[in-house]
C-alpha atoms as a PDB file:
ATOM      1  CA  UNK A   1       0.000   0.000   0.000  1.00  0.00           C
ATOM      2  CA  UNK A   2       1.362   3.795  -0.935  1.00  0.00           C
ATOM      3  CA  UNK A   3       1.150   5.974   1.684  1.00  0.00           C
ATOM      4  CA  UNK A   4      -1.283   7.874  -0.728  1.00  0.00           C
ATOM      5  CA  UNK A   5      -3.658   4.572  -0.784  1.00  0.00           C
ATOM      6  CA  UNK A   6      -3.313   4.996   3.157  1.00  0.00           C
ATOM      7  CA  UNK A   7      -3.944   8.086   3.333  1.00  0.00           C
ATOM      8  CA  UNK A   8      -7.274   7.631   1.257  1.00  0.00           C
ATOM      9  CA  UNK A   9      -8.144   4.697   3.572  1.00  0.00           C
ATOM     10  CA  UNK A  10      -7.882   7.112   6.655  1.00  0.00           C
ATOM     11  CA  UNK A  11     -10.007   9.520   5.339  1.00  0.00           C
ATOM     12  CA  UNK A  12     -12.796   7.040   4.396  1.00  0.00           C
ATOM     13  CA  UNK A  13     -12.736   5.454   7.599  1.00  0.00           C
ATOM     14  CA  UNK A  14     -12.841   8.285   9.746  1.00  0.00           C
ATOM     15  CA  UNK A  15     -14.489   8.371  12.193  1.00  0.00           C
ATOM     16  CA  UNK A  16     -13.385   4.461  12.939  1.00  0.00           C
ATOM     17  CA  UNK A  17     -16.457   2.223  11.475  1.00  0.00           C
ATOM     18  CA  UNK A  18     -14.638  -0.725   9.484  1.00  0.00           C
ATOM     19  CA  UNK A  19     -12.600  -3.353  11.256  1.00  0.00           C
ATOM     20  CA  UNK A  20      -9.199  -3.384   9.687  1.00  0.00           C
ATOM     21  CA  UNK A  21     -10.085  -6.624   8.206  1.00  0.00           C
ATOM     22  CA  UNK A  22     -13.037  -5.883   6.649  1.00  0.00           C
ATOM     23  CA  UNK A  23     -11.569  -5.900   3.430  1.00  0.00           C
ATOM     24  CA  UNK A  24     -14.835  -7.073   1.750  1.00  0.00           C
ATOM     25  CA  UNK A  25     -16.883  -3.864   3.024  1.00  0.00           C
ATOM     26  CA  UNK A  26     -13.635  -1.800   1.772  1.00  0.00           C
ATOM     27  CA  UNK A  27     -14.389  -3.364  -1.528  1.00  0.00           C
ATOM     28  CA  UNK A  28     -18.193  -3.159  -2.298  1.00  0.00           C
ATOM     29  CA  UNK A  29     -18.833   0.078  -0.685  1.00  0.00           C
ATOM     30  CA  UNK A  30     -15.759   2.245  -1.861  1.00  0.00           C
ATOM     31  CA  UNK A  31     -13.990   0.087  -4.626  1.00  0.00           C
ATOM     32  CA  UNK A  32     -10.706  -0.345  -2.537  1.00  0.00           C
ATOM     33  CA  UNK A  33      -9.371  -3.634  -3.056  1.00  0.00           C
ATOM     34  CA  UNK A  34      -7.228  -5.055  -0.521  1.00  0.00           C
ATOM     35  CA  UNK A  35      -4.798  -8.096  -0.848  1.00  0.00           C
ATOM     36  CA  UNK A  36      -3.050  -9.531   1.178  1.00  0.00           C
ATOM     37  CA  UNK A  37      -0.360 -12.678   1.069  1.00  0.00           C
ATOM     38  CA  UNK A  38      -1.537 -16.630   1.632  1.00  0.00           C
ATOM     39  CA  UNK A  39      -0.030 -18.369   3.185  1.00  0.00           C
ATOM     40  CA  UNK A  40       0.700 -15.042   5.516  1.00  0.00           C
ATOM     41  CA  UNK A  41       4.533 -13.557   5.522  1.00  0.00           C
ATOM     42  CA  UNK A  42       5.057 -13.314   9.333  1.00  0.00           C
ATOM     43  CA  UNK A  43       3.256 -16.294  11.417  1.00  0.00           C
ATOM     44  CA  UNK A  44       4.133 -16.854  15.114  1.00  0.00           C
ATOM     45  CA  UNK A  45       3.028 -20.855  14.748  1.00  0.00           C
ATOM     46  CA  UNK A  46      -0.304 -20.574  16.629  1.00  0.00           C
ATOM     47  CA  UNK A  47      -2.410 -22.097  13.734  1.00  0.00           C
ATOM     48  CA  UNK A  48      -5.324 -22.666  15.715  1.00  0.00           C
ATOM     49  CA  UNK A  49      -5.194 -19.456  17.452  1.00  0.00           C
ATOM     50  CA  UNK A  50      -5.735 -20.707  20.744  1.00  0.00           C
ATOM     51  CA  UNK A  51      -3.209 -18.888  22.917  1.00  0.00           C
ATOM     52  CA  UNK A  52      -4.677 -15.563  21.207  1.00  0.00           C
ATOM     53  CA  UNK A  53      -6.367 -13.126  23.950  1.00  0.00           C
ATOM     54  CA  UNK A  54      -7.797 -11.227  20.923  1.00  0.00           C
ATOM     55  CA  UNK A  55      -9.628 -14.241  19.495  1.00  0.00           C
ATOM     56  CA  UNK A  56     -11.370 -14.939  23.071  1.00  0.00           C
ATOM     57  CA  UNK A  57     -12.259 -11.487  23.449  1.00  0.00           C
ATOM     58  CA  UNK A  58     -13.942 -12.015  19.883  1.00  0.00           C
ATOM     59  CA  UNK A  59     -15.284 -15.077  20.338  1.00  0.00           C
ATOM     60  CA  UNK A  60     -17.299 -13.235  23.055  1.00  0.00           C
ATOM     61  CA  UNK A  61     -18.606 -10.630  21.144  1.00  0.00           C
ATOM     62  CA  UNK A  62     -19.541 -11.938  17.823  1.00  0.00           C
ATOM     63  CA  UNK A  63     -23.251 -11.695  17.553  1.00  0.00           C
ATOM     64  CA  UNK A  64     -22.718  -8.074  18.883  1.00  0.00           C
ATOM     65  CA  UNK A  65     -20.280  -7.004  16.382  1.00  0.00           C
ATOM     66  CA  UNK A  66     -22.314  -9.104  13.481  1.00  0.00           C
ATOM     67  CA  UNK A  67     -25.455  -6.300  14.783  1.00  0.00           C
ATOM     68  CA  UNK A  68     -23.093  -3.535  15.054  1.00  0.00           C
ATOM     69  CA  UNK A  69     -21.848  -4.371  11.645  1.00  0.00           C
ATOM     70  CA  UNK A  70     -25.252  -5.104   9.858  1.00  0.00           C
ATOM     71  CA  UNK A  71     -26.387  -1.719  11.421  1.00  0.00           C
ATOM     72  CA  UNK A  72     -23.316   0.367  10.048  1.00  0.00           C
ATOM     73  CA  UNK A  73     -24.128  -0.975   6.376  1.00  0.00           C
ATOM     74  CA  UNK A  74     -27.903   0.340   6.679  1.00  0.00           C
ATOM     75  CA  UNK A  75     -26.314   3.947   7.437  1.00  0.00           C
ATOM     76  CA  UNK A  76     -24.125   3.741   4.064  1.00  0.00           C
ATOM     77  CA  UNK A  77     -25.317   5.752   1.413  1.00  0.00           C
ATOM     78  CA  UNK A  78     -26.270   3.194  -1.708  1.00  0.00           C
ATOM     79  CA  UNK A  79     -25.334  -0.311  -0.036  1.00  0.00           C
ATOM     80  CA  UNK A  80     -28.780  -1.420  -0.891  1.00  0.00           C
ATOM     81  CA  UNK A  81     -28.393  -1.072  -4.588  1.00  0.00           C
ATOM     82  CA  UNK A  82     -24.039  -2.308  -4.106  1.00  0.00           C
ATOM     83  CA  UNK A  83     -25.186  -5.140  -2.256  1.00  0.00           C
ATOM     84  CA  UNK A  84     -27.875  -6.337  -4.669  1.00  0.00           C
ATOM     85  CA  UNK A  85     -25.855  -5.203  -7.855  1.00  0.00           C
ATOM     86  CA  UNK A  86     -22.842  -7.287  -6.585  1.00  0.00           C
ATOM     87  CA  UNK A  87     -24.719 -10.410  -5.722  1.00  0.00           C
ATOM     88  CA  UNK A  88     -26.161 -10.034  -8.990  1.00  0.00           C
ATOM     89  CA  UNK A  89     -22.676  -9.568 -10.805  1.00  0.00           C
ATOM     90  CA  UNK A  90     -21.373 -13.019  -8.741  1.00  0.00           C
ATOM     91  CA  UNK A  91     -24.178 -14.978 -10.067  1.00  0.00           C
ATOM     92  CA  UNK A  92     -23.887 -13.534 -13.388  1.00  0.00           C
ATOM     93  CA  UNK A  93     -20.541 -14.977 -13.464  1.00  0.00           C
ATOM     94  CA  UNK A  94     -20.826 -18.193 -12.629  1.00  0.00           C
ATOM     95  CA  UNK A  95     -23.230 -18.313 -15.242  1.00  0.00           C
ATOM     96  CA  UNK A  96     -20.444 -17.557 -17.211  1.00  0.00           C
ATOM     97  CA  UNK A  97     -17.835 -20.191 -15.848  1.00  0.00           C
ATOM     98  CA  UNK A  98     -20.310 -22.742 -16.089  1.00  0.00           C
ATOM     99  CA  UNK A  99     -20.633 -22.147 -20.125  1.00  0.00           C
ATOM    100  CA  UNK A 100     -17.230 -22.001 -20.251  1.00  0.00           C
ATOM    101  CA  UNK A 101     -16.244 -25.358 -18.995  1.00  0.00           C
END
């Protein structure tokens, strides 16, 4: 990422309403596309993550971020019509890979 690209990210996400790794919302709401490496670059070996404190503290709260989340995308001007004109684009698509094949 450029430190322009970052810059942009900042100013889209301020005040804070995106996880960081909400890539997908990043995406389909203001066309930022974010990649990132698999099989990850820097590992520390916990595969199954569970000596992480910040996938407990998760774990607890996943129906209330899932609300606070779902809420968030009703407030975003045109995710109605992004939502439904990606879902339409994805099935469009494999459409197409299926003719292909």
């Amino acid at each position: 990422m450029t430190q322009q690209a970052a810059k942009a990210l900042i100013h889209i996400n301020t005040p804070l309403r995106w996880e960081a790794d909400c890539g997908g919302m990043f995406n389909l709401l203001y066309g930022l596309e974010i990649l990132s490496l698999i099989p990850p670059a820097i590992t520390d070996g916990d595969t199954d993550k569970e000596g992480s404190g910040l996938e407990q503290q998760r774990a607890v709260r996943v129906v209330e971020r899932a609300a606070i989340r779902c809420r968030l995308k009703r407030q975003e001007k045109g995710y109605p019509f992004r939502r439904a004109r990606w879902v339409l684009r994805k099935e469009f698509q494999k459409e197409l890979s299926y003719e292909v094949e």
